[in-house]
PDB file of N, CA and C in Angstrom:
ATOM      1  N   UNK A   1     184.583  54.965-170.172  1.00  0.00           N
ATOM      2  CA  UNK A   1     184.180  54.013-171.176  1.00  0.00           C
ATOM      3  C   UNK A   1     183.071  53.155-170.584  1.00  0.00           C
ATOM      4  N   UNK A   2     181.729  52.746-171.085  1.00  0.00           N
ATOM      5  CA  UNK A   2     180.891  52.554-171.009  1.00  0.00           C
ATOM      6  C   UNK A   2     181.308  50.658-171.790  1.00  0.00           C
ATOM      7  N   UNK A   3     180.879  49.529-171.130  1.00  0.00           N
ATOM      8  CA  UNK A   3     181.184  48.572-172.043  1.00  0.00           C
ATOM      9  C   UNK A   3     179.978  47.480-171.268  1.00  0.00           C
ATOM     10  N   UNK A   4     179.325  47.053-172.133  1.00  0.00           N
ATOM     11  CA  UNK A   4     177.869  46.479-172.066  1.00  0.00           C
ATOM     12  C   UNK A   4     178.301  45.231-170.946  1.00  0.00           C
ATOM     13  N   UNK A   5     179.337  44.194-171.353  1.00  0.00           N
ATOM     14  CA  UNK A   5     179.564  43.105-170.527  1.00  0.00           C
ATOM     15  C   UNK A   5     180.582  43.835-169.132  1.00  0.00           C
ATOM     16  N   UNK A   6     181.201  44.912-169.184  1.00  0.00           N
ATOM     17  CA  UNK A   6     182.473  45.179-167.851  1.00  0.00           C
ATOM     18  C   UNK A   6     181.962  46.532-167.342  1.00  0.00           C
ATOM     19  N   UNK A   7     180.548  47.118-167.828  1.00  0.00           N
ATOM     20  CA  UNK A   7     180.328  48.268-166.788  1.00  0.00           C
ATOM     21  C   UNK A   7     181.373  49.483-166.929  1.00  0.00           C
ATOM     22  N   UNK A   8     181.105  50.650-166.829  1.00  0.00           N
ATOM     23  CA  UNK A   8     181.721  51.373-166.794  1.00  0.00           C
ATOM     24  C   UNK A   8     183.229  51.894-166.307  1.00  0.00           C
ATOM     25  N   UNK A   9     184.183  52.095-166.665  1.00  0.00           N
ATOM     26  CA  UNK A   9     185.716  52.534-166.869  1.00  0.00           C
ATOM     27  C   UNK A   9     185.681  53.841-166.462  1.00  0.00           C
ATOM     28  N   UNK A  10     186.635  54.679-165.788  1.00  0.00           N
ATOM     29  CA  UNK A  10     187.187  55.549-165.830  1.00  0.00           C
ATOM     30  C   UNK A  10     188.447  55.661-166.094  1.00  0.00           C
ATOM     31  N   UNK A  11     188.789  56.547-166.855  1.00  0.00           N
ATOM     32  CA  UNK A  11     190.645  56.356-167.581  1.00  0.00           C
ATOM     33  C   UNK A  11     191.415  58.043-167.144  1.00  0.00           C
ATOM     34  N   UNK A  12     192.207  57.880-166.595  1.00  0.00           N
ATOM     35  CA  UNK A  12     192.803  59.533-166.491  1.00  0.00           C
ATOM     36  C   UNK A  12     194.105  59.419-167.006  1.00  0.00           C
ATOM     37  N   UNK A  13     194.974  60.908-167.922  1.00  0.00           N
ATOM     38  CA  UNK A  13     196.153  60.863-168.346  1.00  0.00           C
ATOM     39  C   UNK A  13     196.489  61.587-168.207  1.00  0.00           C
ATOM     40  N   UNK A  14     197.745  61.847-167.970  1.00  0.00           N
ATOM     41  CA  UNK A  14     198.683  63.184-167.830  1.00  0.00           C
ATOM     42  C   UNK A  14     198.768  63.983-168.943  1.00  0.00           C
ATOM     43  N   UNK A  15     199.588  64.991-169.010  1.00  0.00           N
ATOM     44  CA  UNK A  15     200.137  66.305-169.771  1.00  0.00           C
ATOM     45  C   UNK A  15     200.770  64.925-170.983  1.00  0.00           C
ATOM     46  N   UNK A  16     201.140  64.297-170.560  1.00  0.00           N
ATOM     47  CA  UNK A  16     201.904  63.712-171.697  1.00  0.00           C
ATOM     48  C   UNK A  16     201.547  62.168-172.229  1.00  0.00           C
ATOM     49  N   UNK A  17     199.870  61.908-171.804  1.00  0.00           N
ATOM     50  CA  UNK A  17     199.259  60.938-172.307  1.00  0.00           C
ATOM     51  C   UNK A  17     199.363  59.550-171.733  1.00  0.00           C
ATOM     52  N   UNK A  18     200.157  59.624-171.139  1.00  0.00           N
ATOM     53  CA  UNK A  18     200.026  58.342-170.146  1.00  0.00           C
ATOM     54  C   UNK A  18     199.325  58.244-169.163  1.00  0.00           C
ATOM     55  N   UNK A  19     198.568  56.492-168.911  1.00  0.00           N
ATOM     56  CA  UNK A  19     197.366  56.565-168.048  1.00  0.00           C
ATOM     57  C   UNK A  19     198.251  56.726-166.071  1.00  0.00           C
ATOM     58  N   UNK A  20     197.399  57.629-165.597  1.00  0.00           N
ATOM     59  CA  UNK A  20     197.648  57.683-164.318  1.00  0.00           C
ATOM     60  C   UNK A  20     196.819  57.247-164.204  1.00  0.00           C
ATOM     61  N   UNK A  21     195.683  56.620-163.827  1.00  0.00           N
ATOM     62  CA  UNK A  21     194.509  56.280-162.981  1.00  0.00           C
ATOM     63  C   UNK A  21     193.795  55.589-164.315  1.00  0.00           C
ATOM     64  N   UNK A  22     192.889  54.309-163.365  1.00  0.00           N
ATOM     65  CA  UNK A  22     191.999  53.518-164.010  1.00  0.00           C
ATOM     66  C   UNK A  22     190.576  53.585-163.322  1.00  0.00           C
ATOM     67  N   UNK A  23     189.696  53.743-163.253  1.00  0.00           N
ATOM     68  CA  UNK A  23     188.393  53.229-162.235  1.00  0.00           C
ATOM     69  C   UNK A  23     187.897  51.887-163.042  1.00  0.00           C
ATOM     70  N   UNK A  24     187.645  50.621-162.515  1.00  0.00           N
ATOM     71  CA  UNK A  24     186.740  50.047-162.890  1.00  0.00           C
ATOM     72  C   UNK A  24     185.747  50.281-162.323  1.00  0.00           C
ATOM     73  N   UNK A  25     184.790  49.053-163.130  1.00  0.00           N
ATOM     74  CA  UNK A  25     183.121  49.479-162.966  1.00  0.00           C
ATOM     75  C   UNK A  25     182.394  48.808-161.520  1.00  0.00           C
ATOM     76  N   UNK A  26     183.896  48.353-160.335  1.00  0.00           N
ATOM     77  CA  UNK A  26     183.474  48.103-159.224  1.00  0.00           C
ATOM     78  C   UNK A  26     184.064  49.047-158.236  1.00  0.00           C
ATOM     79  N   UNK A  27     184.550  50.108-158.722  1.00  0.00           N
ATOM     80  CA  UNK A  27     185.029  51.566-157.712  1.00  0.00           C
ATOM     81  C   UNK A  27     186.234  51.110-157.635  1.00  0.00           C
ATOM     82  N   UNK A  28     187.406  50.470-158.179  1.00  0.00           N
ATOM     83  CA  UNK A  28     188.315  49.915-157.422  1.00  0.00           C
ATOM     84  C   UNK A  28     189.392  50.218-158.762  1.00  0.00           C
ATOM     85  N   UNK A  29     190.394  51.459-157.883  1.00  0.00           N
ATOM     86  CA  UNK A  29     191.346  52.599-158.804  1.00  0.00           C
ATOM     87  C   UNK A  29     192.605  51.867-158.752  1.00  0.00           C
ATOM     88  N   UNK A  30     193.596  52.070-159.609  1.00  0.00           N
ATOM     89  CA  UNK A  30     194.746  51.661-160.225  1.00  0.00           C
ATOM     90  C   UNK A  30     195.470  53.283-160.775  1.00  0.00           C
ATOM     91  N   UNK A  31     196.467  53.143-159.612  1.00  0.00           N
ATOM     92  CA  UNK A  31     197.133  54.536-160.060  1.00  0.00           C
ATOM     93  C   UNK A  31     198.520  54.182-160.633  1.00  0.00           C
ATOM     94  N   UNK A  32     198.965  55.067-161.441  1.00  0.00           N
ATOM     95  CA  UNK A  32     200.635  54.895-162.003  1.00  0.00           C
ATOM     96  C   UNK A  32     201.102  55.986-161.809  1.00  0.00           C
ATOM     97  N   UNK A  33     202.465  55.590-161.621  1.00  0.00           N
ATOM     98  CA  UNK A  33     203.241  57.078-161.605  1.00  0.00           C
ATOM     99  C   UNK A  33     204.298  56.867-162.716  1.00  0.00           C
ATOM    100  N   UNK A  34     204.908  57.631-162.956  1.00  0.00           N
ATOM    101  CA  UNK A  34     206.320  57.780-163.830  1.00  0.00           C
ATOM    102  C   UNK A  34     207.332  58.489-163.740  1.00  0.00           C
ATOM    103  N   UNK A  35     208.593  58.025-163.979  1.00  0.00           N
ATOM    104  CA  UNK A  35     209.873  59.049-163.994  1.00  0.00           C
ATOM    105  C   UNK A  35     209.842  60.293-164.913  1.00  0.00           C
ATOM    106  N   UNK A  36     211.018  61.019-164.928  1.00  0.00           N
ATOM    107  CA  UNK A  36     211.023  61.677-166.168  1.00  0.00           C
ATOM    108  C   UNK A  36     211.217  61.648-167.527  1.00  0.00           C
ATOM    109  N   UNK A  37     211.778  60.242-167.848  1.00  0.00           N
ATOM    110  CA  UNK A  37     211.557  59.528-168.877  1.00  0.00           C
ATOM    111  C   UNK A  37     210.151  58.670-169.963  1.00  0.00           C
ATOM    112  N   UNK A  38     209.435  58.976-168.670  1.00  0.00           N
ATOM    113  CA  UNK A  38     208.246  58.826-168.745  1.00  0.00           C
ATOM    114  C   UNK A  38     207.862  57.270-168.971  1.00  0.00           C
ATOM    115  N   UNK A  39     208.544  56.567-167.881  1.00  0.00           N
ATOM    116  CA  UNK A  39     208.969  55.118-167.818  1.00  0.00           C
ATOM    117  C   UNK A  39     208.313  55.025-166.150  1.00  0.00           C
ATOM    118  N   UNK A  40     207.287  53.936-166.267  1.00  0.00           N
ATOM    119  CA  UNK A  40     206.656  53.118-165.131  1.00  0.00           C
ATOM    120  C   UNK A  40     207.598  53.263-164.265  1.00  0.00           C
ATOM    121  N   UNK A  41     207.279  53.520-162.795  1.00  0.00           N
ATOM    122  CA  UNK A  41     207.823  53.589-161.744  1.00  0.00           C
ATOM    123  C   UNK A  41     207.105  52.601-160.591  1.00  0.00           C
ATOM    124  N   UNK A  42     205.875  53.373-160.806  1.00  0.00           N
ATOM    125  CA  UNK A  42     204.783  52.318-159.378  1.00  0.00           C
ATOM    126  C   UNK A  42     203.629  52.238-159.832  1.00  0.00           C
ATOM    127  N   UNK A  43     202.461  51.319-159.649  1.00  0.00           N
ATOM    128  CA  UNK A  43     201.506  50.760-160.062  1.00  0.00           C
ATOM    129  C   UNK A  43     201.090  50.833-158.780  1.00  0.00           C
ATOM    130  N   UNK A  44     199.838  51.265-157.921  1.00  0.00           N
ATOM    131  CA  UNK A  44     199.213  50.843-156.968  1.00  0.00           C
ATOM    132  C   UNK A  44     197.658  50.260-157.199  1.00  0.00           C
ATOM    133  N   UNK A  45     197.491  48.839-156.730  1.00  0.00           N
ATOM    134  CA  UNK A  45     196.115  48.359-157.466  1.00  0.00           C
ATOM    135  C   UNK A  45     195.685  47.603-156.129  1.00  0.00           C
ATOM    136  N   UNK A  46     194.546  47.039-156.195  1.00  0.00           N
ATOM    137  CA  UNK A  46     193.675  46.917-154.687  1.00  0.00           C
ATOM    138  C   UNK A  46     194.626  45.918-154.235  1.00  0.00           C
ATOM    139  N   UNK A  47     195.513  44.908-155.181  1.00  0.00           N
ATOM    140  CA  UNK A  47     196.295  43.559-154.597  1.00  0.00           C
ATOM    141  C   UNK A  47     197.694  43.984-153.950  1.00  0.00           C
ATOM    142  N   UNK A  48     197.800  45.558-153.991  1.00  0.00           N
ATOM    143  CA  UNK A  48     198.978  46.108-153.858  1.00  0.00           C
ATOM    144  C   UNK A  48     199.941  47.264-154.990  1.00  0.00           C
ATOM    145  N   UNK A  49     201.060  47.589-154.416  1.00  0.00           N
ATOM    146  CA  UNK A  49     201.494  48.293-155.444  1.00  0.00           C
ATOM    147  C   UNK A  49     202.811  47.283-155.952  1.00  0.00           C
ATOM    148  N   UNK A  50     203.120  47.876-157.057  1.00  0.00           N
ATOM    149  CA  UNK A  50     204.478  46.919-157.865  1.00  0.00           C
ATOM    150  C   UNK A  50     205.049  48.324-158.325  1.00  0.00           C
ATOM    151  N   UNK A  51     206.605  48.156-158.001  1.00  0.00           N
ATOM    152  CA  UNK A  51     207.536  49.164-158.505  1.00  0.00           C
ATOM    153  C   UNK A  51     209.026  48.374-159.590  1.00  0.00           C
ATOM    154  N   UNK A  52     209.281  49.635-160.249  1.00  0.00           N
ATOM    155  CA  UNK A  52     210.038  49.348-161.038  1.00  0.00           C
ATOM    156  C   UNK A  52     211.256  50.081-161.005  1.00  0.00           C
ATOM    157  N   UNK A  53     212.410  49.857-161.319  1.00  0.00           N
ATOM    158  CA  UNK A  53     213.250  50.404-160.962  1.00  0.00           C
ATOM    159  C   UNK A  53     214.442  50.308-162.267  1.00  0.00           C
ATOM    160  N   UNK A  54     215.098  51.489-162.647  1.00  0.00           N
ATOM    161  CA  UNK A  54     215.576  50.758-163.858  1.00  0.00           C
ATOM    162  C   UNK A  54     216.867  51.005-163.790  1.00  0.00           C
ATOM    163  N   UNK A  55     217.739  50.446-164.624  1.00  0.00           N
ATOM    164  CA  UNK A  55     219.137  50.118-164.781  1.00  0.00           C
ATOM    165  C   UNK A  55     220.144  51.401-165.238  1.00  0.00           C
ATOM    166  N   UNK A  56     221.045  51.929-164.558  1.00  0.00           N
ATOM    167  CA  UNK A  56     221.773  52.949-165.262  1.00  0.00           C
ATOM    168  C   UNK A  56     223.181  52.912-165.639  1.00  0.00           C
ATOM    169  N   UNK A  57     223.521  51.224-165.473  1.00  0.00           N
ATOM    170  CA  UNK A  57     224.964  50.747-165.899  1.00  0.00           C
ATOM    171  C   UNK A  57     224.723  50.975-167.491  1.00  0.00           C
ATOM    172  N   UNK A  58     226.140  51.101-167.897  1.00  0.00           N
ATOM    173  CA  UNK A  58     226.404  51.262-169.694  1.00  0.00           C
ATOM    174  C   UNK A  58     225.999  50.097-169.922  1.00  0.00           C
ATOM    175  N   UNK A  59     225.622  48.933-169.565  1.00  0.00           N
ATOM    176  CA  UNK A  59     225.024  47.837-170.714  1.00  0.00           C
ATOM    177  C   UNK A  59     223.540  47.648-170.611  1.00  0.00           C
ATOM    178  N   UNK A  60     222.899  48.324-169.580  1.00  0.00           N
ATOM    179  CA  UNK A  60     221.632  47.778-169.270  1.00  0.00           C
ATOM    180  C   UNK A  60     220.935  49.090-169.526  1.00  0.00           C
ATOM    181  N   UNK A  61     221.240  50.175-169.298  1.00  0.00           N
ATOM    182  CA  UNK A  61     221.167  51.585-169.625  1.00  0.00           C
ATOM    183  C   UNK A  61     219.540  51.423-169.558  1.00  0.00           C
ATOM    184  N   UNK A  62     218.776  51.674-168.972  1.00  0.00           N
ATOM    185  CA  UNK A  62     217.268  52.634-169.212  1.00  0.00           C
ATOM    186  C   UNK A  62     216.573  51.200-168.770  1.00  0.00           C
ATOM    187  N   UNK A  63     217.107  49.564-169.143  1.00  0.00           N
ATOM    188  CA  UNK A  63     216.452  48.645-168.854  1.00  0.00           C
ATOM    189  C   UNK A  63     215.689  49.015-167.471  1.00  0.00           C
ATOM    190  N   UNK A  64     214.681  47.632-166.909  1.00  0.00           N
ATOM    191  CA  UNK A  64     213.969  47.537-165.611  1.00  0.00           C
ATOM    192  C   UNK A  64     215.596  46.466-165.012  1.00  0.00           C
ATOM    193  N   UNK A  65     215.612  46.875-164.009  1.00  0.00           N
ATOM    194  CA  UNK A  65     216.917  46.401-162.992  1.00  0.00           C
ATOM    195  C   UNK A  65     216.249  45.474-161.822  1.00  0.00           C
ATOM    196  N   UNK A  66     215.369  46.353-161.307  1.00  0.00           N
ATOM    197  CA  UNK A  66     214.521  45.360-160.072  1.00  0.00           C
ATOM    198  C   UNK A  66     213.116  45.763-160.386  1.00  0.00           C
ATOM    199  N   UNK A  67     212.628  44.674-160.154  1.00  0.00           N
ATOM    200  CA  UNK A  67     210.304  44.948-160.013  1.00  0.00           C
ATOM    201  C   UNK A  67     210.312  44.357-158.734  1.00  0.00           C
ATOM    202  N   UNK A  68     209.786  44.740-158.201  1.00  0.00           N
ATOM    203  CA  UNK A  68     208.833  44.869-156.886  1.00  0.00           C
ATOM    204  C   UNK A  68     207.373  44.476-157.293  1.00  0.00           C
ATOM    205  N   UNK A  69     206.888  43.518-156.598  1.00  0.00           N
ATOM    206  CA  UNK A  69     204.851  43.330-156.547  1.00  0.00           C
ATOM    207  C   UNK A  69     204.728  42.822-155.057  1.00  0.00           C
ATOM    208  N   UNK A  70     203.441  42.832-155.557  1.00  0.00           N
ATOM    209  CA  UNK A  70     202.618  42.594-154.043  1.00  0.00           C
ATOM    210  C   UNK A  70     202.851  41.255-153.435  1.00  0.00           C
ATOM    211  N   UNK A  71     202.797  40.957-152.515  1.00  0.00           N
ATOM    212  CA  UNK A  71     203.394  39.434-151.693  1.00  0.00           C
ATOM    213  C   UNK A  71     204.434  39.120-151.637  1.00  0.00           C
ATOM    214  N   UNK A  72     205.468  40.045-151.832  1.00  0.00           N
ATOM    215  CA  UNK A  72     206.979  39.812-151.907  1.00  0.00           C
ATOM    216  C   UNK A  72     207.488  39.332-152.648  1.00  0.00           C
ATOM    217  N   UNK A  73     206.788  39.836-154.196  1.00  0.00           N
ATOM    218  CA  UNK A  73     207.080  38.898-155.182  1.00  0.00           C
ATOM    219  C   UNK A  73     208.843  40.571-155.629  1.00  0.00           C
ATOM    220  N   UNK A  74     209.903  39.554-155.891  1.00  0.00           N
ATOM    221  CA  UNK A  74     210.695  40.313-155.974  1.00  0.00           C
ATOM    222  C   UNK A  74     211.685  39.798-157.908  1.00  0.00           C
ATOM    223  N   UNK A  75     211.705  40.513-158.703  1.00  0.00           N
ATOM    224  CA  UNK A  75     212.719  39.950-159.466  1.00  0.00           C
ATOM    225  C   UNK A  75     213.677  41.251-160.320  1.00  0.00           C
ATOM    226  N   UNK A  76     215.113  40.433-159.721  1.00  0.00           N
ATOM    227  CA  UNK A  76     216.555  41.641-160.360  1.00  0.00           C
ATOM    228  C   UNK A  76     217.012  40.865-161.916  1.00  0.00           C
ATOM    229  N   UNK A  77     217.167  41.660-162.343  1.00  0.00           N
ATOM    230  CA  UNK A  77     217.695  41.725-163.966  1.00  0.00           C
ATOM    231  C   UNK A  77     219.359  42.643-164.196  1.00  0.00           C
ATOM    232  N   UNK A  78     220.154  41.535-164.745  1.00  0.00           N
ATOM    233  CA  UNK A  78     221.271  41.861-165.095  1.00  0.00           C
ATOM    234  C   UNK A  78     221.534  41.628-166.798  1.00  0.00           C
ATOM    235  N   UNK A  79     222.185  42.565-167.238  1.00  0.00           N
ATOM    236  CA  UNK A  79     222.326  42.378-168.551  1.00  0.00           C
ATOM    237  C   UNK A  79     223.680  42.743-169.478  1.00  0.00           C
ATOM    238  N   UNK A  80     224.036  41.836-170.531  1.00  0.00           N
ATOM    239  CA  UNK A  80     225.678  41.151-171.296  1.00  0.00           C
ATOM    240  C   UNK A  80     225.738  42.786-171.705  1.00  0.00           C
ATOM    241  N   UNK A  81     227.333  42.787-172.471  1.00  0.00           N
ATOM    242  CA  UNK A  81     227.525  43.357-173.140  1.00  0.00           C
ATOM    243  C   UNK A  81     226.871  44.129-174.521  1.00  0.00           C
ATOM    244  N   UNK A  82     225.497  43.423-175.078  1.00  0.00           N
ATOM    245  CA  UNK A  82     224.815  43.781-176.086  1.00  0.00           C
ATOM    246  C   UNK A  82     223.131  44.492-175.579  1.00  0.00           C
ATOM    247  N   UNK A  83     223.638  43.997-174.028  1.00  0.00           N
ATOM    248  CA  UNK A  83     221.604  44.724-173.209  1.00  0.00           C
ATOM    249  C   UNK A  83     221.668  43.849-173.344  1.00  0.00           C
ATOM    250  N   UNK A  84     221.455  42.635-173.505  1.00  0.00           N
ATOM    251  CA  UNK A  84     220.793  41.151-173.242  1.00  0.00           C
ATOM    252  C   UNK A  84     220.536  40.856-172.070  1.00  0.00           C
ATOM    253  N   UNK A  85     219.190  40.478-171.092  1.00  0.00           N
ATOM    254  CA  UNK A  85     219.361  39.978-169.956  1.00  0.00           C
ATOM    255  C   UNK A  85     220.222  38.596-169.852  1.00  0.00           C
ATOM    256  N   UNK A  86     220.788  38.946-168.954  1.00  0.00           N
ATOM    257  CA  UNK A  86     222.120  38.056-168.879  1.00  0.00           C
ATOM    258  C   UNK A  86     222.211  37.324-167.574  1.00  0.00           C
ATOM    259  N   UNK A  87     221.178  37.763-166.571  1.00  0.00           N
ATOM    260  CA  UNK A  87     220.146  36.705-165.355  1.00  0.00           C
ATOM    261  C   UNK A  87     219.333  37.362-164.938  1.00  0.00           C
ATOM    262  N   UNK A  88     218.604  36.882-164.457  1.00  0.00           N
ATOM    263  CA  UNK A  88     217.205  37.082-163.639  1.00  0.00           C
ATOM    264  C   UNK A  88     217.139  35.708-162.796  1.00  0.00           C
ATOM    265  N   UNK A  89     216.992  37.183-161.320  1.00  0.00           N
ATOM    266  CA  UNK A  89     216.626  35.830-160.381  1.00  0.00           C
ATOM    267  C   UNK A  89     215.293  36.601-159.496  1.00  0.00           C
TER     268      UNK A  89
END
């Protein structure tokens, strides 16, 4: 993608349309990966990568459980009887 004020984009997608790879218009790539659900797993971008990790208890089922980012930024997700997050710390 070509864009008059942000310079040129590169965008790449898988077999099943989701973006794996970004280029911006300063060389500087952003890759994703995914499960087989086809649910965010890892993000790697120049500030670092951030992972996701998701929930397979009967109330939280498929939710994100823990994210991971860059600088040790860390946050876990628990969730009620209805999927409701029910804390985050």
């Amino acid at each position: 993608m070509n864009d008059p004020d942000m310079g040129t984009w590169t965008y790449s997608y898988n077999a099943l349309g989701k973006l794996v790879s970004q280029t911006d218009a300063k060389g500087q790539t952003s890759t994703m990966v995914y499960d087989k659900l086809g649910r965010m797993t890892q993000r790697t971008e120049a500030e670092g990568t951030s992972t996701w990790t998701y929930d397979t208890k009967s109330k939280g089922i498929g939710k994100p459980a823990v994210i991971t980012g860059p600088n040790g930024y860390k946050k876990e997700l628990s969730y009620d009887a209805l999927g409701r997050v029910s804390s985050s710390t």
